[in-house]
N, C-alpha and C. Protein backbone atom coordinates (compact mmCIF):
# COMPACT_ATOMS: atom_id res chain seq x y z
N UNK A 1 -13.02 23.61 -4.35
CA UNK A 1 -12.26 22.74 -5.22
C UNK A 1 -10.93 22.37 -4.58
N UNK A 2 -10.02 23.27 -4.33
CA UNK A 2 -9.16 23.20 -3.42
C UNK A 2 -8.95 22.30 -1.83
N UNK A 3 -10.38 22.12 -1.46
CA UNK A 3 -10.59 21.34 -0.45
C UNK A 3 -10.70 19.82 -0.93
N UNK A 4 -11.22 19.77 -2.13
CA UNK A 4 -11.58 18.42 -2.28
C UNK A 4 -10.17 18.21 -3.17
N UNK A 5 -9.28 18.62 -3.39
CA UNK A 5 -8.19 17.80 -3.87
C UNK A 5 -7.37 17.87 -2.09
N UNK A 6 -7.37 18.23 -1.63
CA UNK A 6 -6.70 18.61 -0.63
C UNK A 6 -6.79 16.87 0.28
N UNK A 7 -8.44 16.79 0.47
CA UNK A 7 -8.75 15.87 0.92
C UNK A 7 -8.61 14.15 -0.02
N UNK A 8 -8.49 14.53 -1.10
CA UNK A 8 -8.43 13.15 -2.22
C UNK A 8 -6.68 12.94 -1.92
N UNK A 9 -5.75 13.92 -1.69
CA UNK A 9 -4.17 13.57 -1.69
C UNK A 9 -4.28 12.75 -0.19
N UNK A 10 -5.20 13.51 0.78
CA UNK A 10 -4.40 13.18 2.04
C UNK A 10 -5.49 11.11 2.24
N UNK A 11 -6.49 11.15 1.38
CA UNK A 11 -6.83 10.10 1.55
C UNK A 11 -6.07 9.10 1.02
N UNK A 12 -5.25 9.52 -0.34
CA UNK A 12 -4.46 8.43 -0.99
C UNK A 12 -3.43 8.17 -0.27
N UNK A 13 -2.18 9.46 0.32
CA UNK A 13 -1.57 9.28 1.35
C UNK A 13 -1.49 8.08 2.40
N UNK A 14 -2.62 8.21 3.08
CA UNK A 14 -2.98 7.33 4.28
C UNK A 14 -3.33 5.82 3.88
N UNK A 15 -4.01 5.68 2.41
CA UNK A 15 -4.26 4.26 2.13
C UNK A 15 -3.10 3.69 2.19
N UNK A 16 -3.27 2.13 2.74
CA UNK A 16 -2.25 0.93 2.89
C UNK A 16 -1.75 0.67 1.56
N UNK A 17 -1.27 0.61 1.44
CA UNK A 17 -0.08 0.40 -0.07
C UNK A 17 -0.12 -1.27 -0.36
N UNK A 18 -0.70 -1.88 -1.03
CA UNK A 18 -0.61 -3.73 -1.03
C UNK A 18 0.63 -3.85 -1.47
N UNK A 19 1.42 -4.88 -1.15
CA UNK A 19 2.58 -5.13 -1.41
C UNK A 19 2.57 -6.12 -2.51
N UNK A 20 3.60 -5.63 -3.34
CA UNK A 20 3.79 -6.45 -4.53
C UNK A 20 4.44 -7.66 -4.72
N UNK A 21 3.47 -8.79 -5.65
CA UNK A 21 3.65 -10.14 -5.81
C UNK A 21 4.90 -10.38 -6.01
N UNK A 22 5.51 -11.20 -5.09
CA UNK A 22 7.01 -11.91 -5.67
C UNK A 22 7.88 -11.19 -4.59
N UNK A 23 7.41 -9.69 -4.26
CA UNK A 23 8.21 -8.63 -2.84
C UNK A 23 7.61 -8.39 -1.71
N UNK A 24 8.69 -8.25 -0.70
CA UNK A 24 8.10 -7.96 0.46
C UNK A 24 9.30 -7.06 1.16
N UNK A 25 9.05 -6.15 1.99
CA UNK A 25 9.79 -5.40 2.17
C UNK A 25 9.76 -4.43 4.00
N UNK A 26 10.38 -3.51 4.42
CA UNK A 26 10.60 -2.74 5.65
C UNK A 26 11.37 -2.20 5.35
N UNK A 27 11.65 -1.08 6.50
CA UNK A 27 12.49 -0.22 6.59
C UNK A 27 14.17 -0.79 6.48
N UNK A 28 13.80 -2.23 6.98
CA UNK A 28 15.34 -2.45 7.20
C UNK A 28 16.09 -3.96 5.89
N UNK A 29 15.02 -4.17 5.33
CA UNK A 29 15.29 -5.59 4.24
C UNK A 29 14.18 -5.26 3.49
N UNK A 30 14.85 -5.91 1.79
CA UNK A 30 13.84 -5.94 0.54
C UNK A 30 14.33 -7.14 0.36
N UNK A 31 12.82 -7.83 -0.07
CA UNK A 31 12.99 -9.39 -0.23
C UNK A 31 12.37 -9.39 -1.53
N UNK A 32 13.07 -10.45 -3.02
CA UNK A 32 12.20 -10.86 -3.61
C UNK A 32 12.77 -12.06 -4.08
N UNK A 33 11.55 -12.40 -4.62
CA UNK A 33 11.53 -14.32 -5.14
C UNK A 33 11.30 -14.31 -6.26
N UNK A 34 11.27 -15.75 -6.71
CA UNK A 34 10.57 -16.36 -7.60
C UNK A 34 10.21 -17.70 -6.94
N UNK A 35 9.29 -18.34 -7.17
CA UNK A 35 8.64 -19.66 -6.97
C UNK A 35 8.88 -20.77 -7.85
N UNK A 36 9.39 -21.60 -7.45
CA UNK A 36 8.83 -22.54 -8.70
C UNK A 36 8.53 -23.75 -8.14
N UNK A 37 7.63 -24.45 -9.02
CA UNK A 37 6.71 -24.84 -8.49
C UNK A 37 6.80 -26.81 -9.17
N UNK A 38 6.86 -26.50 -10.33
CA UNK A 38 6.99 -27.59 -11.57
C UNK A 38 8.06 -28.39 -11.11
N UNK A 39 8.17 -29.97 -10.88
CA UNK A 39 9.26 -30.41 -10.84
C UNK A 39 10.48 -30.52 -12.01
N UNK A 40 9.71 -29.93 -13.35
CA UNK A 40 10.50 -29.93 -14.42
C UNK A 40 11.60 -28.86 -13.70
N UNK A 41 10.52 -28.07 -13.68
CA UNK A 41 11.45 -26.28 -13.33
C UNK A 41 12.15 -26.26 -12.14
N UNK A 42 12.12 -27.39 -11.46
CA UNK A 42 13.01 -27.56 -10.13
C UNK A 42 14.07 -28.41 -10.46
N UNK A 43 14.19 -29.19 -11.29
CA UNK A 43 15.23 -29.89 -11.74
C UNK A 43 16.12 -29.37 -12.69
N UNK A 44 15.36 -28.32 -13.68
CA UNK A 44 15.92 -27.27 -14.47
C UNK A 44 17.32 -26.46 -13.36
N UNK A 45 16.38 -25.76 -12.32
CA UNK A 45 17.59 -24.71 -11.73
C UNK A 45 18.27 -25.69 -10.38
N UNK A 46 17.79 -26.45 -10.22
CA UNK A 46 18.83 -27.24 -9.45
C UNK A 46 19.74 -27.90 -9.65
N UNK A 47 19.93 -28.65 -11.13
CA UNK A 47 20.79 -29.37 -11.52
C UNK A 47 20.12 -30.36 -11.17
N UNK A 48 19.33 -31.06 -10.35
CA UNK A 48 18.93 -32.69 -10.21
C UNK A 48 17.51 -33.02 -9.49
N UNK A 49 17.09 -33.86 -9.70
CA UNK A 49 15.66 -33.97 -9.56
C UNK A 49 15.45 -34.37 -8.22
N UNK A 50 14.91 -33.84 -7.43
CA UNK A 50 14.52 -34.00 -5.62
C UNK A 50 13.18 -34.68 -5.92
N UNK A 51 12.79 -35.17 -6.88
CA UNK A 51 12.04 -35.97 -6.66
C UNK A 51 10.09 -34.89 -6.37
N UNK A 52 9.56 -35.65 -6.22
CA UNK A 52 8.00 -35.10 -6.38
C UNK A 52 7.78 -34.32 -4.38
N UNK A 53 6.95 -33.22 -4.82
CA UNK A 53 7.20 -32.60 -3.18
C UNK A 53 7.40 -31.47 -3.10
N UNK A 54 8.53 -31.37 -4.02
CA UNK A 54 9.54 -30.20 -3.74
C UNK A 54 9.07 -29.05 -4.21
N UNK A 55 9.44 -27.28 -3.27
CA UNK A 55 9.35 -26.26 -4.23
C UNK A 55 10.59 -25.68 -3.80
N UNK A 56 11.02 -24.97 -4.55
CA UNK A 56 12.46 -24.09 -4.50
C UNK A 56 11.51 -22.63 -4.58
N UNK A 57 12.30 -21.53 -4.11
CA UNK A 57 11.77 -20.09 -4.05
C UNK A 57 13.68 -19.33 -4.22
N UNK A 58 14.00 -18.90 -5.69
CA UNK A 58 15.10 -18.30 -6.08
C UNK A 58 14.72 -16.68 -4.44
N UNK A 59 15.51 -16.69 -4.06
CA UNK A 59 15.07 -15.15 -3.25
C UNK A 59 16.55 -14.15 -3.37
N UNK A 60 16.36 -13.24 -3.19
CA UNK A 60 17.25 -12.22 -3.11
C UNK A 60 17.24 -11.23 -2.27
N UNK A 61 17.76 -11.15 -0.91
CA UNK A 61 17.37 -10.39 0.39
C UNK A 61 18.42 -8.87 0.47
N UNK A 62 17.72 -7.97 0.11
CA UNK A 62 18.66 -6.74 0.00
C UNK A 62 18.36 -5.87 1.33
N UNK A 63 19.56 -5.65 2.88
CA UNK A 63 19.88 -5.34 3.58
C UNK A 63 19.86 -3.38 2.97
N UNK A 64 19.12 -2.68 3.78
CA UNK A 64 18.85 -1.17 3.61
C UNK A 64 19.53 -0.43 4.53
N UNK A 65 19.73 -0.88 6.05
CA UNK A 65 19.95 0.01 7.00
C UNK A 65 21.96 0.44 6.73
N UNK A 66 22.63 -0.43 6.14
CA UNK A 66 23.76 0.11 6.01
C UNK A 66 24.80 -0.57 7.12
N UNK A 67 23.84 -1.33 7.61
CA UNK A 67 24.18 -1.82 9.07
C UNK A 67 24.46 -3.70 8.62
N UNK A 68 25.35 -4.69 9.21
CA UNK A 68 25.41 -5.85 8.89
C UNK A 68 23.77 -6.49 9.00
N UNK A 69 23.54 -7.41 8.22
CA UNK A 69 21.92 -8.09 8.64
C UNK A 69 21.79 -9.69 8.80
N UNK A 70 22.21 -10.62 9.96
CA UNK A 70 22.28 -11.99 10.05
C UNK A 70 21.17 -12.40 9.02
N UNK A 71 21.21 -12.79 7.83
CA UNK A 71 20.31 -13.87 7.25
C UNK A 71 20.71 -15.33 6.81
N UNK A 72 19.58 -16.37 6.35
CA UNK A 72 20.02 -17.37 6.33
C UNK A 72 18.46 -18.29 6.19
N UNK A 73 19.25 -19.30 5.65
CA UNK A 73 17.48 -20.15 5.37
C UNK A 73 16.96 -20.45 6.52
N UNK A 74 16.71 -20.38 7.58
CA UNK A 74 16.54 -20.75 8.63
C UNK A 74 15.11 -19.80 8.98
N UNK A 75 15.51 -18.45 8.16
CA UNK A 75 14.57 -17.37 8.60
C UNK A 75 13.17 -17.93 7.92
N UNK A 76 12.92 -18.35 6.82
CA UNK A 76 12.21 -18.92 6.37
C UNK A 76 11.18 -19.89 5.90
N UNK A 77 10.08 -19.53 5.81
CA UNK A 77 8.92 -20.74 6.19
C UNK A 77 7.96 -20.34 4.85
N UNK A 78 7.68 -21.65 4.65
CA UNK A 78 6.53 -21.80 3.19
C UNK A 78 5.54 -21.87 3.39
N UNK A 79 4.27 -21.41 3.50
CA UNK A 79 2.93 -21.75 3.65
C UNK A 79 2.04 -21.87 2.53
N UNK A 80 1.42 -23.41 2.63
CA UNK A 80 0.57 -23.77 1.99
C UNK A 80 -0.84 -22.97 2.60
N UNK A 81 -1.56 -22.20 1.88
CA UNK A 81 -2.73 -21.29 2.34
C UNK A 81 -3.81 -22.24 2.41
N UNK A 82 -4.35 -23.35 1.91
CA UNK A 82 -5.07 -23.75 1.52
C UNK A 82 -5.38 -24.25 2.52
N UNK A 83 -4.06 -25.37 2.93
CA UNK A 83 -4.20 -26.39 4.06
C UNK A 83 -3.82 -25.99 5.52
N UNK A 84 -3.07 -24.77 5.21
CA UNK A 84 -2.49 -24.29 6.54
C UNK A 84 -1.02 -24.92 7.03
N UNK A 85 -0.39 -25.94 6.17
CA UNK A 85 0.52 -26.93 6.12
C UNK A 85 1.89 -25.46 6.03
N UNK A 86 3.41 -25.73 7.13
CA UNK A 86 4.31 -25.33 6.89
C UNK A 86 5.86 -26.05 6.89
N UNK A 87 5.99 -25.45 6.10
CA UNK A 87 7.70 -25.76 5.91
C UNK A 87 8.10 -25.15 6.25
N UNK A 88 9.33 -25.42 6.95
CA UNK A 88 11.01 -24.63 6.93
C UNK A 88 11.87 -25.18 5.80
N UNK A 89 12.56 -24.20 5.45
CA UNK A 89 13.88 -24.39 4.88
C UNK A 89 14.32 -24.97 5.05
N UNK A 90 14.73 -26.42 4.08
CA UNK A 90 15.45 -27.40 4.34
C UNK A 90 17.08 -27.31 3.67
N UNK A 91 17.52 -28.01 4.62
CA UNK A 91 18.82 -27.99 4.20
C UNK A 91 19.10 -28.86 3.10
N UNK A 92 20.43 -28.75 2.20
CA UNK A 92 20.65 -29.74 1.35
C UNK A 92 20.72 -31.43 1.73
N UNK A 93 21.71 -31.51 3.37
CA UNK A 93 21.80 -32.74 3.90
C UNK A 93 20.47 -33.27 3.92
N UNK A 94 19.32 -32.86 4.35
CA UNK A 94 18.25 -33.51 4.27
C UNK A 94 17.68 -34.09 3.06
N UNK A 95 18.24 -34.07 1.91
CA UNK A 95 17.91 -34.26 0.76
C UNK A 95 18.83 -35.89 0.79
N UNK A 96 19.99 -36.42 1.08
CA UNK A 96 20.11 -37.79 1.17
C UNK A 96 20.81 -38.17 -0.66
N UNK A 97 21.23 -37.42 -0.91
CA UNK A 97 21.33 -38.00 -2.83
C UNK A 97 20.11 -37.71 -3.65
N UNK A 98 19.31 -37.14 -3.36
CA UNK A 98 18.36 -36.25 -3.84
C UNK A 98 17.38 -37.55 -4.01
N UNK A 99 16.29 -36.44 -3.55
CA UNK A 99 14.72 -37.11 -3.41
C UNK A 99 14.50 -37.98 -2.05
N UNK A 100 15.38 -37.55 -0.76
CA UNK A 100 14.79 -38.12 0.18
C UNK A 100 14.22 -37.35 0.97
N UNK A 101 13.50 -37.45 2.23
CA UNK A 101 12.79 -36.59 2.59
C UNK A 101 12.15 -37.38 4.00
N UNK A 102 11.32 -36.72 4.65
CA UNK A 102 11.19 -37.16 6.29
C UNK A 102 9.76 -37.97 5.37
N UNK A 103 9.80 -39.25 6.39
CA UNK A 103 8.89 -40.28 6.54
C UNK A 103 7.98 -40.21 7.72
N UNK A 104 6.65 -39.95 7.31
CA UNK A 104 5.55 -40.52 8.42
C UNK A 104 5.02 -41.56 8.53
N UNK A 105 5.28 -42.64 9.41
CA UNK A 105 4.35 -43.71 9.64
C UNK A 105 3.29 -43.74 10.30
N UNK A 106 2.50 -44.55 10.14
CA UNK A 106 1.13 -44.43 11.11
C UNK A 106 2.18 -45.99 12.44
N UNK A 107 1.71 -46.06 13.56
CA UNK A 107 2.51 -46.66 14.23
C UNK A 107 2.38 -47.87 13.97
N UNK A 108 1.13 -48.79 12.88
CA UNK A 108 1.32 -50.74 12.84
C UNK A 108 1.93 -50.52 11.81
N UNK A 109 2.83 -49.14 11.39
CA UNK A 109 3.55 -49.71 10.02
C UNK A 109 5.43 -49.57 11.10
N UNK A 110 5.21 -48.95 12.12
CA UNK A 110 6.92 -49.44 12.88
C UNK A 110 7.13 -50.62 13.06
N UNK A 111 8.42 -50.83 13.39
CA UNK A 111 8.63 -52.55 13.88
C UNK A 111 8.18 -52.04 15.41
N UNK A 112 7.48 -53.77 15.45
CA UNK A 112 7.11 -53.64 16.77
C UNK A 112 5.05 -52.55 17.40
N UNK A 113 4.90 -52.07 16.07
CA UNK A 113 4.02 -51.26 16.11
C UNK A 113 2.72 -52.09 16.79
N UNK A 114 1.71 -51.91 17.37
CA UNK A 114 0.23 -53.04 17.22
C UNK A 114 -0.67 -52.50 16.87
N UNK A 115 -0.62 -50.98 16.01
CA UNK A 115 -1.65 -50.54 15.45
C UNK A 115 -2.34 -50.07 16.55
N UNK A 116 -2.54 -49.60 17.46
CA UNK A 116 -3.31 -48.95 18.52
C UNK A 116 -2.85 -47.43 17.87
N UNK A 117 -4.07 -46.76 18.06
CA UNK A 117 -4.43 -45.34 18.00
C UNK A 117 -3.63 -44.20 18.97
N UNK A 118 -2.52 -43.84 18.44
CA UNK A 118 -1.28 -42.67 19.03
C UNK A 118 -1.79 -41.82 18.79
N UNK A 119 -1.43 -40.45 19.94
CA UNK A 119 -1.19 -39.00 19.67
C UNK A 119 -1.22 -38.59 18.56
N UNK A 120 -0.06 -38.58 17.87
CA UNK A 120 0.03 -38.14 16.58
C UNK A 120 1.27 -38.98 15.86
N UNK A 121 1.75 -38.74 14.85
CA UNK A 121 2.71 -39.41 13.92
C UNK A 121 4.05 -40.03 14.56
N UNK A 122 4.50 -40.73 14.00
CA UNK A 122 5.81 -41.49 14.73
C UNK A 122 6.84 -40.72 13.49
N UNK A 123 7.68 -39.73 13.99
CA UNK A 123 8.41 -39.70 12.79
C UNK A 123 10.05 -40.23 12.36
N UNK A 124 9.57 -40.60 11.35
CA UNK A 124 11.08 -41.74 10.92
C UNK A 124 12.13 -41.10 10.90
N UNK A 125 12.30 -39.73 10.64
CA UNK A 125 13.27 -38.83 10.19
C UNK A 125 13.75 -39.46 8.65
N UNK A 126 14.70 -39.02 8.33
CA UNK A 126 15.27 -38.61 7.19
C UNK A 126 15.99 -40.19 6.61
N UNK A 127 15.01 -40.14 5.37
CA UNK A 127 14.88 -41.68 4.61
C UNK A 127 16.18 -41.64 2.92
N UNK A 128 16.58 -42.29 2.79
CA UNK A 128 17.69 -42.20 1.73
C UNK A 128 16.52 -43.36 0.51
N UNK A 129 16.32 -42.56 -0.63
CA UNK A 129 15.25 -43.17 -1.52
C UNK A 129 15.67 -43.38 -2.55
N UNK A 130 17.51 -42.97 -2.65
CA UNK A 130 18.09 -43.69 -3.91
C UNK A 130 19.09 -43.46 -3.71
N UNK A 131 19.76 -44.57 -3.83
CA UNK A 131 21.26 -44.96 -3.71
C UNK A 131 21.21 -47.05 -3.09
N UNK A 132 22.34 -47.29 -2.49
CA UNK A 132 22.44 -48.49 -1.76
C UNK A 132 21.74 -48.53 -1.19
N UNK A 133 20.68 -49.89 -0.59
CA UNK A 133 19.96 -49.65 0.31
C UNK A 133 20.32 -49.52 1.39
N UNK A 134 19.94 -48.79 2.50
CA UNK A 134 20.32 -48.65 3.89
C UNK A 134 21.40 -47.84 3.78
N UNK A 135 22.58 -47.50 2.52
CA UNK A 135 23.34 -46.95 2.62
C UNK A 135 23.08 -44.89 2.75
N UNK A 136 23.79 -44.09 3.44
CA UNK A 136 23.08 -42.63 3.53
C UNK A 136 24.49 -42.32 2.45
N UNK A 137 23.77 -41.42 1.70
CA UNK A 137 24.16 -41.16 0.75
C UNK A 137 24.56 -39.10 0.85
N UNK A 138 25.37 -38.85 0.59
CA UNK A 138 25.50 -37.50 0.53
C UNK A 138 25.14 -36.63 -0.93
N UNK A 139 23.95 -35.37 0.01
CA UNK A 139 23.84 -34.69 -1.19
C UNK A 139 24.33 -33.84 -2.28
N UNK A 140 23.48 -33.93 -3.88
CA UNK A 140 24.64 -33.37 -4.34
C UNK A 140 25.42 -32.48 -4.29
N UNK A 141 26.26 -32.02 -4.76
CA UNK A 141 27.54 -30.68 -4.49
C UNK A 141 26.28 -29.09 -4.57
N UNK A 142 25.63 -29.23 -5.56
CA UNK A 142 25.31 -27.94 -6.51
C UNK A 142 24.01 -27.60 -5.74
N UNK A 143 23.34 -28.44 -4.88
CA UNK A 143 22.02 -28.16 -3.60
C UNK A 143 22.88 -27.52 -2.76
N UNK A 144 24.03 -27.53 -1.91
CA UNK A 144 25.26 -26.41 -0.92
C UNK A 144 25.40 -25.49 -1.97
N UNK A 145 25.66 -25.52 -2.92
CA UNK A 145 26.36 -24.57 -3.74
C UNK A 145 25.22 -23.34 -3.94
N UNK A 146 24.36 -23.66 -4.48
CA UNK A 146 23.26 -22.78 -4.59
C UNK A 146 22.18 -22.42 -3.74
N UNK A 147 22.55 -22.88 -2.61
CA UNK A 147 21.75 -23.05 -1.02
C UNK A 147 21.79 -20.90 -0.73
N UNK A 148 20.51 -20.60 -0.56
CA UNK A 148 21.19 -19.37 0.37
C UNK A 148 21.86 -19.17 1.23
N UNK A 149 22.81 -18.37 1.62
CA UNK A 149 23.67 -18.62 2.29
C UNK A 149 23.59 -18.37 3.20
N UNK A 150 23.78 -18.66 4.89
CA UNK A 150 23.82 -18.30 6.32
C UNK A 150 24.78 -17.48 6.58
N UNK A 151 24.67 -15.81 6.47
CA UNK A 151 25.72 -14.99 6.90
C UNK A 151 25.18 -13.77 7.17
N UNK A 152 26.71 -12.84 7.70
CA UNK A 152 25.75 -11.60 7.50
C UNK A 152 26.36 -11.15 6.94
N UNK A 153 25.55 -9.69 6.28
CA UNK A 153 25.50 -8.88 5.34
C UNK A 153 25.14 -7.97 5.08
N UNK A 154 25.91 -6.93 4.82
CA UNK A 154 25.18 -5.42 4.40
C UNK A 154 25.13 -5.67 3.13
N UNK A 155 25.22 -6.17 2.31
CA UNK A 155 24.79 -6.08 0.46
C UNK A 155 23.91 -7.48 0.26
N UNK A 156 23.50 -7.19 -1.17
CA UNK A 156 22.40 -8.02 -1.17
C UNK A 156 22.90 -9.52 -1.35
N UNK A 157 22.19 -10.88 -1.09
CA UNK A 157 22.54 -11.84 -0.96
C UNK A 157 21.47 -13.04 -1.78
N UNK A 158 21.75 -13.58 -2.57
CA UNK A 158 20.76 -14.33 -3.05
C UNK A 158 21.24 -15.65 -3.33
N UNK A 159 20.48 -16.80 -3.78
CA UNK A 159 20.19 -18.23 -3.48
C UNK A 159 19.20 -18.77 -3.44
N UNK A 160 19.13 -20.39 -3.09
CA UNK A 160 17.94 -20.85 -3.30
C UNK A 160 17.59 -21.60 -2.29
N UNK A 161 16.07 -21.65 -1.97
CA UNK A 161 15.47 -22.12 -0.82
C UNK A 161 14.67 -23.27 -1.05
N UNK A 162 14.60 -24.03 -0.30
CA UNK A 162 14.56 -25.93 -0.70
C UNK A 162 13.39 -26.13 0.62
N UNK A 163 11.88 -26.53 -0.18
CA UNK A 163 10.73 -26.53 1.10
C UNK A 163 10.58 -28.11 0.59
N UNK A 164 9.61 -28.62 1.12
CA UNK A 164 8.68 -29.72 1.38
C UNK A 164 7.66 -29.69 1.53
N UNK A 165 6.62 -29.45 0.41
CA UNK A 165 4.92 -29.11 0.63
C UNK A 165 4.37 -30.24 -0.17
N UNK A 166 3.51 -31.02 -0.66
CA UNK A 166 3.11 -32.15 -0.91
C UNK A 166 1.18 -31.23 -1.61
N UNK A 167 0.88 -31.62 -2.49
CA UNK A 167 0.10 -31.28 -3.25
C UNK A 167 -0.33 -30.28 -4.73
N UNK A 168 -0.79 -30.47 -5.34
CA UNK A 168 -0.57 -29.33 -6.55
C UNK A 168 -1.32 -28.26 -5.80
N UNK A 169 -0.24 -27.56 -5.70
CA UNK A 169 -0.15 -25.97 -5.23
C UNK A 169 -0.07 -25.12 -6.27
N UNK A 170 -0.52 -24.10 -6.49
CA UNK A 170 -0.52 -23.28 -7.69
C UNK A 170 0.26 -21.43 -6.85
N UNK A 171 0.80 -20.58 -7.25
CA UNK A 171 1.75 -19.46 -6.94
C UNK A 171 0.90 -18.72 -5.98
N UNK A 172 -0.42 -18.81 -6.00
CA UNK A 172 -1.76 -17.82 -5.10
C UNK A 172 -1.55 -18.78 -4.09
N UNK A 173 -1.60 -20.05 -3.99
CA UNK A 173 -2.02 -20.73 -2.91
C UNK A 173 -0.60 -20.83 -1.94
N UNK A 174 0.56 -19.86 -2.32
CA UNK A 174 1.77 -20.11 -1.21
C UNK A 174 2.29 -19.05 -0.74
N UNK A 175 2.82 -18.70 0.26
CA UNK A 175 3.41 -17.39 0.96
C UNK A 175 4.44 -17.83 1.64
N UNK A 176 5.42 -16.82 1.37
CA UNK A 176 6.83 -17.29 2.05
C UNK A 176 6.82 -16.12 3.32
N UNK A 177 6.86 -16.51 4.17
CA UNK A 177 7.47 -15.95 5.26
C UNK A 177 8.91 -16.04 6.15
N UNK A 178 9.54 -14.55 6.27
CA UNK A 178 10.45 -13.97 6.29
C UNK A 178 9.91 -13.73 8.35
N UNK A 179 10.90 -14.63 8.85
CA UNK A 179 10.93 -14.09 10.17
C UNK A 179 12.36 -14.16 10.73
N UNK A 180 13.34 -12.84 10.65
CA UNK A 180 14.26 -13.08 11.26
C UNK A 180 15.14 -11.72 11.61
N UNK A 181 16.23 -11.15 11.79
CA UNK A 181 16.75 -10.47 12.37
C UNK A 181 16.34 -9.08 11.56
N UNK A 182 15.35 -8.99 10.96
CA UNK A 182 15.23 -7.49 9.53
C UNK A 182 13.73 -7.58 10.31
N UNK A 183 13.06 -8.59 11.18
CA UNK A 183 11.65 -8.28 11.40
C UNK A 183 11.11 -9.26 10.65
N UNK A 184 9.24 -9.19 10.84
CA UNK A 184 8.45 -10.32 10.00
C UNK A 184 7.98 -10.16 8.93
N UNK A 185 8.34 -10.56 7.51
CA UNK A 185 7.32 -10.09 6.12
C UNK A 185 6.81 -11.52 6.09
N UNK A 186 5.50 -11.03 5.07
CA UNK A 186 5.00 -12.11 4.20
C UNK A 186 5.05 -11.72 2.87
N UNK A 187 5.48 -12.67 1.93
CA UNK A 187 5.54 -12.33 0.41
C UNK A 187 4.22 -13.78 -0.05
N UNK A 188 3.95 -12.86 -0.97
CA UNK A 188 2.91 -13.54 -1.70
C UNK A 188 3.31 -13.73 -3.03
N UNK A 189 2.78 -14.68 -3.74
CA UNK A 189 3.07 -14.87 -5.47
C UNK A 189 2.16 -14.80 -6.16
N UNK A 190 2.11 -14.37 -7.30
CA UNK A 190 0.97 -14.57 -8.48
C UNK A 190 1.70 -15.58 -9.49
């Protein structure tokens, strides 16, 4: 009897531990989120509507070793599971007065284009989709304000992270990945 509890502790012991929805974690950083997904609910905690596209991920990166920890949105990438499609962390400037965002053309839609079959995409970069036309417009105050912040840090640090994924995505179908000076996590959502 003694053997077989002996052997049931050291098997639970050794099993991989799944990491919990919304956290991800190491020896040296605890990460957690929230997702959101709804453009209601993105206009809710942003203060202004970025328009259709968008997901925000609230995160909160808590530094363990006691030691400073460089973080910053930069570390961060969104994956659509489905499609295999990724984002980085976009900055607020890329937002343009909210709701602009990078343009792909196929090349007979450039000036000058003749529709012949390219490599891959011509990209327009960063399009201003409301304000004056042609005029670039600066984004609002409260996208910097609530931006996670680029620093370092021994205490915990939280903010919000601004992707670009394009389809109804549901919380299973996205994973945020954490690659930066704490090492690589993946967090998953339910």
């Amino acid at each position: 009897m003694k053997f077989a509890l002996i052997v049931l502790a050291v098997s639970l012991a050794c099993a991989e531990t799944k990491p919990l929805p919304n956290q991800a974690g190491n020896d040296d950083i605890d990460l957690a989120g929230t997702l959101v997904l709804e453009r209601p609910a993105v206009q809710s905690i942003v203060g202004v509507d970025l328009g259709a596209g968008y997901i925000v991920v609230q995160i909160t990166a808590t530094p363990k070793t006691g030691k400073p920890i460089r973080l910053g949105p930069d570390d961060f990438v969104l994956l659509n599971r489905k499609n295999g499609e990724r984002s980085p962390a976009l900055d607020p400037a890329q937002f343009g007065g909210g709701g602009g965002g990078l343009v792909v053309k196929p090349a007979a839609q450039q000036p000058g284009g003749d529709g012949t079959r390219t490599n891959g995409p011509v990209w327009g970069g960063v399009q201003n989709r409301i304000g004056d036309k042609g005029a670039a417009t600066p984004p609002p105050p409260q996208l910097k304000e609530k931006q996670f912040p680029d620093k370092e840090s021994k205490t915990p640090v939280q903010g919000l992270l601004y992707f670009g994924l394009d389809g109804k995505l549901k919380p299973k179908d996205v994973s945020l990945i954490y690659d930066g000076q704490a090492g690589k996590l993946i967090m998953e959502f339910k």
